[in-house]
N, C-alpha and C. Protein backbone atom coordinates (compact mmCIF):
# COMPACT_ATOMS: atom_id res chain seq x y z
N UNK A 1 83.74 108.72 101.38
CA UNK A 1 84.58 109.85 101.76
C UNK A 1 84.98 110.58 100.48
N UNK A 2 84.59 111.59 100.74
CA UNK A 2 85.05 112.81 99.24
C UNK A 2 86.59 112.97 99.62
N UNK A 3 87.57 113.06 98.18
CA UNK A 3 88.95 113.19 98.02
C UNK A 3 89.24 114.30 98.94
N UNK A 4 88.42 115.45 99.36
CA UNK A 4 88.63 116.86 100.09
C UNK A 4 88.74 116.57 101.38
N UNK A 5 87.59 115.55 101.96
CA UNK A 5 87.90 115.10 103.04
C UNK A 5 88.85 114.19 103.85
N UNK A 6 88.78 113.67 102.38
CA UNK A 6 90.70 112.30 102.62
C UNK A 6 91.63 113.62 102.77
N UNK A 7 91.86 114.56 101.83
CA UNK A 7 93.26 115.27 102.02
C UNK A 7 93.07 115.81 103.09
N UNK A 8 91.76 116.58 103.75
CA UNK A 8 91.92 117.47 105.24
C UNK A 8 92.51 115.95 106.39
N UNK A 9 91.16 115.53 106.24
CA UNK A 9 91.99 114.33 107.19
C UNK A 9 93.70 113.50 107.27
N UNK A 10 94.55 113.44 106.10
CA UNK A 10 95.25 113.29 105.98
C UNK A 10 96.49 114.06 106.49
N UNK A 11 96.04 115.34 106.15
CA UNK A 11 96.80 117.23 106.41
C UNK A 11 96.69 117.30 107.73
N UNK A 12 95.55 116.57 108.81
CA UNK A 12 95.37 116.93 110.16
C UNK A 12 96.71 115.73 110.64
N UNK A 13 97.49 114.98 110.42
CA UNK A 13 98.39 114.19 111.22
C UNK A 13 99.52 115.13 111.70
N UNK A 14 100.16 114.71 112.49
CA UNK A 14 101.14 115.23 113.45
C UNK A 14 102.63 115.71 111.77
N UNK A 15 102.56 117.33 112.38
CA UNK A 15 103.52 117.68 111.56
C UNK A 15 102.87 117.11 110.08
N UNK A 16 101.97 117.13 109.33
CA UNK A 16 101.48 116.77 108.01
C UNK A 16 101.28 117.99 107.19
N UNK A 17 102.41 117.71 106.16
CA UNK A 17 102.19 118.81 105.00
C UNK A 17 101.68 118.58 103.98
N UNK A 18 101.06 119.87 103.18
CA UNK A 18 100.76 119.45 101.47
C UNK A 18 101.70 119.83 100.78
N UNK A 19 102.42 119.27 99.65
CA UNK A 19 103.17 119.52 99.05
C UNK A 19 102.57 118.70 97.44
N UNK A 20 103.26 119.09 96.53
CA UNK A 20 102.62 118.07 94.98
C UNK A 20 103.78 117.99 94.51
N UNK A 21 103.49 116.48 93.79
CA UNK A 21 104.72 116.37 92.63
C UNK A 21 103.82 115.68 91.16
N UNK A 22 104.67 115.50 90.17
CA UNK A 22 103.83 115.08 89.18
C UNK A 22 102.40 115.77 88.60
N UNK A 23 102.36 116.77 89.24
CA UNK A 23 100.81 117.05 89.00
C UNK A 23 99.79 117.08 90.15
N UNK A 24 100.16 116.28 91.48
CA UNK A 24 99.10 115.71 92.05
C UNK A 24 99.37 115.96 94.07
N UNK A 25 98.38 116.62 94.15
CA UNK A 25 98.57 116.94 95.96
C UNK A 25 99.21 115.43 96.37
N UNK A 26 99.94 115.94 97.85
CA UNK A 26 100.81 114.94 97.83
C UNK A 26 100.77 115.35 100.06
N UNK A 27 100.44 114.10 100.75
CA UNK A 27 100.88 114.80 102.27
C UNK A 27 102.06 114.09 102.39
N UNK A 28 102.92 115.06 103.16
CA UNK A 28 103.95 114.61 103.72
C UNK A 28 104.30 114.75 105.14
N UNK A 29 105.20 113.99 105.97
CA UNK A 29 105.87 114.34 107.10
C UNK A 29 107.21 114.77 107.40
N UNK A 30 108.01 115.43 107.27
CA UNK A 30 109.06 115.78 107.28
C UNK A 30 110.10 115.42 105.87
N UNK A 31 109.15 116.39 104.85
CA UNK A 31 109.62 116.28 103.66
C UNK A 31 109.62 114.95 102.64
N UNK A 32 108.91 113.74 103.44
CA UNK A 32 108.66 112.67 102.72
C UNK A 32 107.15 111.96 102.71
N UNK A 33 107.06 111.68 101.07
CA UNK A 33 105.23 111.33 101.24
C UNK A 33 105.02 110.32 101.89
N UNK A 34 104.22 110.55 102.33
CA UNK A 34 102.73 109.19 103.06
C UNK A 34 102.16 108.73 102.36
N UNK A 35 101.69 109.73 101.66
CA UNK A 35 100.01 109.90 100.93
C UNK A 35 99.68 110.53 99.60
N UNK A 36 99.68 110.49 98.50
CA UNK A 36 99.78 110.92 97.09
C UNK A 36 98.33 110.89 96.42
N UNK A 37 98.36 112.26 95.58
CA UNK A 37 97.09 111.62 95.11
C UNK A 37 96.39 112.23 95.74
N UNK A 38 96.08 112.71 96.54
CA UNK A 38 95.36 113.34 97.89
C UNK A 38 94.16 114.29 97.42
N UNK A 39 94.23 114.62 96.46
CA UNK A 39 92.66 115.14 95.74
C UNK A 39 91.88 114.65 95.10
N UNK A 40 92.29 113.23 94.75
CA UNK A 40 91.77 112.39 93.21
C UNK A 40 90.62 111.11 94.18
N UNK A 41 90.12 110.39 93.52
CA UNK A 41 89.18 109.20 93.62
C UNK A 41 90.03 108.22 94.39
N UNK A 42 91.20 108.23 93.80
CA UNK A 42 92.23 107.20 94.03
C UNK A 42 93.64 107.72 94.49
N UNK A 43 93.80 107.48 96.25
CA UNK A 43 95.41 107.97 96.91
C UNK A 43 95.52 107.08 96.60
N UNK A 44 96.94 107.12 96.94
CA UNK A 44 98.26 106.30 97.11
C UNK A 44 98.69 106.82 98.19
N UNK A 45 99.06 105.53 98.98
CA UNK A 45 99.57 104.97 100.47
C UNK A 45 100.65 104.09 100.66
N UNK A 46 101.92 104.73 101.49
CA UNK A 46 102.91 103.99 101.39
C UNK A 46 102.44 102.89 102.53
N UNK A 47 102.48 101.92 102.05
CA UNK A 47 102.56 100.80 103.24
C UNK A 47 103.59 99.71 103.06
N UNK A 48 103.70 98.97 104.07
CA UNK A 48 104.96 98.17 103.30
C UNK A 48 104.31 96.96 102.73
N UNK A 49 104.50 95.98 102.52
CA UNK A 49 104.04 94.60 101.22
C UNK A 49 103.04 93.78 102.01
N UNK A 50 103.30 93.96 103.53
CA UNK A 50 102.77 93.06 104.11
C UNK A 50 101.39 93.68 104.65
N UNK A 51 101.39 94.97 105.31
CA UNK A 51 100.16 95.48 105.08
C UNK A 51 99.61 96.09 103.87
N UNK A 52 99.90 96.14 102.89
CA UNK A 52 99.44 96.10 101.46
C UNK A 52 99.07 94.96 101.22
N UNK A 53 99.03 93.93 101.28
CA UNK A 53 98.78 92.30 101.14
C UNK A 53 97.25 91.94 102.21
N UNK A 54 97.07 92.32 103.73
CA UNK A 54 96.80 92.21 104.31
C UNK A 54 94.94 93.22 103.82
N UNK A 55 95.28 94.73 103.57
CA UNK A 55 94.17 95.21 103.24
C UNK A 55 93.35 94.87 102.12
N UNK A 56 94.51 94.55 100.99
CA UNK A 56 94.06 94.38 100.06
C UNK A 56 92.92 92.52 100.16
N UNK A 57 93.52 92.20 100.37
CA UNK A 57 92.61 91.02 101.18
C UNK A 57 91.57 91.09 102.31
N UNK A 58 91.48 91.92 102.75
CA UNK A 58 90.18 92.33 103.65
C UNK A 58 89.34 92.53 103.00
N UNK A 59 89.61 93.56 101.78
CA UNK A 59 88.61 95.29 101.70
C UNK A 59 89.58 95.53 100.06
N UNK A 60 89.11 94.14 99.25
CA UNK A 60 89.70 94.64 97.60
C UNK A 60 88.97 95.61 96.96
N UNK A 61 87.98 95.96 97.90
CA UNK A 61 86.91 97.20 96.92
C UNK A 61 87.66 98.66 97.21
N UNK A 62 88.39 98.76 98.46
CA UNK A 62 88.93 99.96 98.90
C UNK A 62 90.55 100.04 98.69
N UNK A 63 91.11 99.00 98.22
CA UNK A 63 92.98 98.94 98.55
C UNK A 63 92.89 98.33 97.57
N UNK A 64 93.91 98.14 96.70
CA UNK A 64 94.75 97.27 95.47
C UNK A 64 95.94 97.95 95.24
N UNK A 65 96.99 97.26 94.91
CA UNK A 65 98.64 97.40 94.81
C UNK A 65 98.53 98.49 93.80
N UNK A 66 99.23 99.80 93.74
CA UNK A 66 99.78 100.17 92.63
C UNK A 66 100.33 99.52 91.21
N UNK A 67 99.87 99.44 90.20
CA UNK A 67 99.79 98.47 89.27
C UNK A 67 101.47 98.88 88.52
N UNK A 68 102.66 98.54 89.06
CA UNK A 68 103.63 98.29 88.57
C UNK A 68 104.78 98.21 90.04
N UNK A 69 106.10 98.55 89.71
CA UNK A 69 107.34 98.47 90.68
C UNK A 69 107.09 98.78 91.59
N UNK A 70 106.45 100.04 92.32
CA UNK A 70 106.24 100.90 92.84
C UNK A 70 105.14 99.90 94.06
N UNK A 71 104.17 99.61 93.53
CA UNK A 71 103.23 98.45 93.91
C UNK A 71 103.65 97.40 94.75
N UNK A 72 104.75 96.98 94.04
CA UNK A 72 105.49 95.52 94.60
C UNK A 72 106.15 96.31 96.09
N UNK A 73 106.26 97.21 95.95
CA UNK A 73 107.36 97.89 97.27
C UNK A 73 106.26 98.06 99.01
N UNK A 74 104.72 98.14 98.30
CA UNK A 74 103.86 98.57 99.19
C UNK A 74 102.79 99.79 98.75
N UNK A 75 103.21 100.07 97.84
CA UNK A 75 102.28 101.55 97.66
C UNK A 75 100.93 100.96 96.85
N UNK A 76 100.17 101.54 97.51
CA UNK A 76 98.42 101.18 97.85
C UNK A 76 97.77 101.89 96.94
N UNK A 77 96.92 101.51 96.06
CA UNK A 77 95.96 102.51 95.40
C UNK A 77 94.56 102.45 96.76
N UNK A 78 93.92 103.82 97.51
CA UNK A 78 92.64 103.26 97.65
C UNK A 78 91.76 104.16 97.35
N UNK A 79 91.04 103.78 97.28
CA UNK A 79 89.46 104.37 96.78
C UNK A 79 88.81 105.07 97.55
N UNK A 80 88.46 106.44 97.97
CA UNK A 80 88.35 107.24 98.53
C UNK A 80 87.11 106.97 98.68
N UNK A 81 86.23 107.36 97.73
CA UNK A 81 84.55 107.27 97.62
C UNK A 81 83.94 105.70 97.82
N UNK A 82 84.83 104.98 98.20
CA UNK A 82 84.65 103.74 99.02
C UNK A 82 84.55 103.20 100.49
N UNK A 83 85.75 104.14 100.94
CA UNK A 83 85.82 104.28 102.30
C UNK A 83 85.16 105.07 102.99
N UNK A 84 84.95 104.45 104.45
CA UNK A 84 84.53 105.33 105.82
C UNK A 84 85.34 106.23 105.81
N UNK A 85 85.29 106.92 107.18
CA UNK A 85 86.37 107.88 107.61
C UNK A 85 87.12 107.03 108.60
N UNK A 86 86.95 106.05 109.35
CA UNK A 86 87.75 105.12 110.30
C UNK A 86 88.12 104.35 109.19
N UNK A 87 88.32 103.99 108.50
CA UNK A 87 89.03 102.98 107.73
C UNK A 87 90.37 104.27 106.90
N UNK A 88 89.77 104.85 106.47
CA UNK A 88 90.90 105.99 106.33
C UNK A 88 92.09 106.48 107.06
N UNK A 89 91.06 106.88 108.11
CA UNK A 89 92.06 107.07 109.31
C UNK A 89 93.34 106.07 109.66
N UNK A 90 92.51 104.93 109.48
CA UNK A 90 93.57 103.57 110.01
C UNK A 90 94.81 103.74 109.09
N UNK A 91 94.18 103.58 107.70
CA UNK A 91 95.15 103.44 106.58
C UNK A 91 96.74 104.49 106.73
N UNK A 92 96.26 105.62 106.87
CA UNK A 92 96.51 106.75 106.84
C UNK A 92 97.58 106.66 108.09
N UNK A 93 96.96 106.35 109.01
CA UNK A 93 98.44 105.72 110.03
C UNK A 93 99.29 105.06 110.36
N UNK A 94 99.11 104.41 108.66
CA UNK A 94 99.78 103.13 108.85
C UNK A 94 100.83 103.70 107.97
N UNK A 95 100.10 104.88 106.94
CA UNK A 95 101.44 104.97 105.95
C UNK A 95 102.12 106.03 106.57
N UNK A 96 101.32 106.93 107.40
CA UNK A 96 101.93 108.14 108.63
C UNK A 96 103.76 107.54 109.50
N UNK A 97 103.06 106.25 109.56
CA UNK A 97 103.97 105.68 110.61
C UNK A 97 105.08 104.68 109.86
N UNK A 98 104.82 104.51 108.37
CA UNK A 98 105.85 104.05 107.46
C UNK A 98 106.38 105.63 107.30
N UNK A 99 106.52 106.51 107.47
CA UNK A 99 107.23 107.18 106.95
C UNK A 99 107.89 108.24 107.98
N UNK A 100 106.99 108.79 109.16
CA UNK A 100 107.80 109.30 109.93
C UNK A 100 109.24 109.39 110.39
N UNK A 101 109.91 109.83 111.00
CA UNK A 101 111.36 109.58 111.60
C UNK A 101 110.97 108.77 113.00
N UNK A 102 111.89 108.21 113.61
CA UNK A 102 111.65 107.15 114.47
C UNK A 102 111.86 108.49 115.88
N UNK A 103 111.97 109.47 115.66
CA UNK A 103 112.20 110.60 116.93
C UNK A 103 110.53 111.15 117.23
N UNK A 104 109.56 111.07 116.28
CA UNK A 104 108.27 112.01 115.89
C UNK A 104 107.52 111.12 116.25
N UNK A 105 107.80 109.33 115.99
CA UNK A 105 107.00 108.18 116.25
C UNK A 105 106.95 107.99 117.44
N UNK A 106 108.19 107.99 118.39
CA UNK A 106 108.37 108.31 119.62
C UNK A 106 106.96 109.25 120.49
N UNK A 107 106.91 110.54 120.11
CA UNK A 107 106.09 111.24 120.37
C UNK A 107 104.65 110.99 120.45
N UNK A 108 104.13 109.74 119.42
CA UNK A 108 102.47 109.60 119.26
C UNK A 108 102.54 108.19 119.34
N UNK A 109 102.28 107.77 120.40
CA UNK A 109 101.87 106.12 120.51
C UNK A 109 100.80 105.89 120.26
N UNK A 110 101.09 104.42 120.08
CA UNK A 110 99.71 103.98 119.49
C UNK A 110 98.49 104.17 120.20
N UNK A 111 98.06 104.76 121.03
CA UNK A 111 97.05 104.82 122.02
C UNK A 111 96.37 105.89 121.57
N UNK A 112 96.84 106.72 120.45
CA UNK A 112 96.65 107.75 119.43
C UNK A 112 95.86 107.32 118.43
N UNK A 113 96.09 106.03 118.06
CA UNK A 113 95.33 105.68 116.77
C UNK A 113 94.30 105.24 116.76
């Protein structure tokens, strides 16, 4: 998957914005990131420790921890030009749904994903 196609796919989630900080495209949902990184080789994905633990143990060629604090919390380095587009997708709803408001989550059940 090319970084262009991670960020469109990313930008297509419910209420998903682009916004940048640091330098670097960034999607968000109601003013808070998901997804960082969003043009480069390598996003960043908020997930929490336990599905950060979980991918990264599946699929270490596509997921590994952010290499400091930030890391320990859940945030995902993955590898764009590694992944499918269904493995993306998945990811991508996992950090969609770490970050939404619990009123918007309401709205898209899992029967969505």
């Amino acid at each position: 998957m090319t970084p262009e196609a991670f960020r469109d796919l990313a930008l297509s989630f419910p209420q998903a914005e682009a916004a940048s900080h640091f330098d670097s495209a960034d999607a968000r949902v109601r003013n808070k990131i998901f997804a960082s990184r969003i043009d480069q080789e390598k996003a960043v994905l908020k997930l929490t420790p336990d599905e950060q633990h979980m991918l990264c143990e599946a699929e270490p060629e596509i997921f590994e921890p952010v290499k400091n604090a930030w890391g320990a919390k859940g945030w995902t380095q993955f590898h764009t030009s590694r992944a499918d587009e269904a493995t993306a997708t998945s990811a991508l709803w996992m950090a969609w749904r770490n970050t939404a408001p619990k009123a918007l989550l309401k709205q898209h059940t899992h029967t969505e994903f």
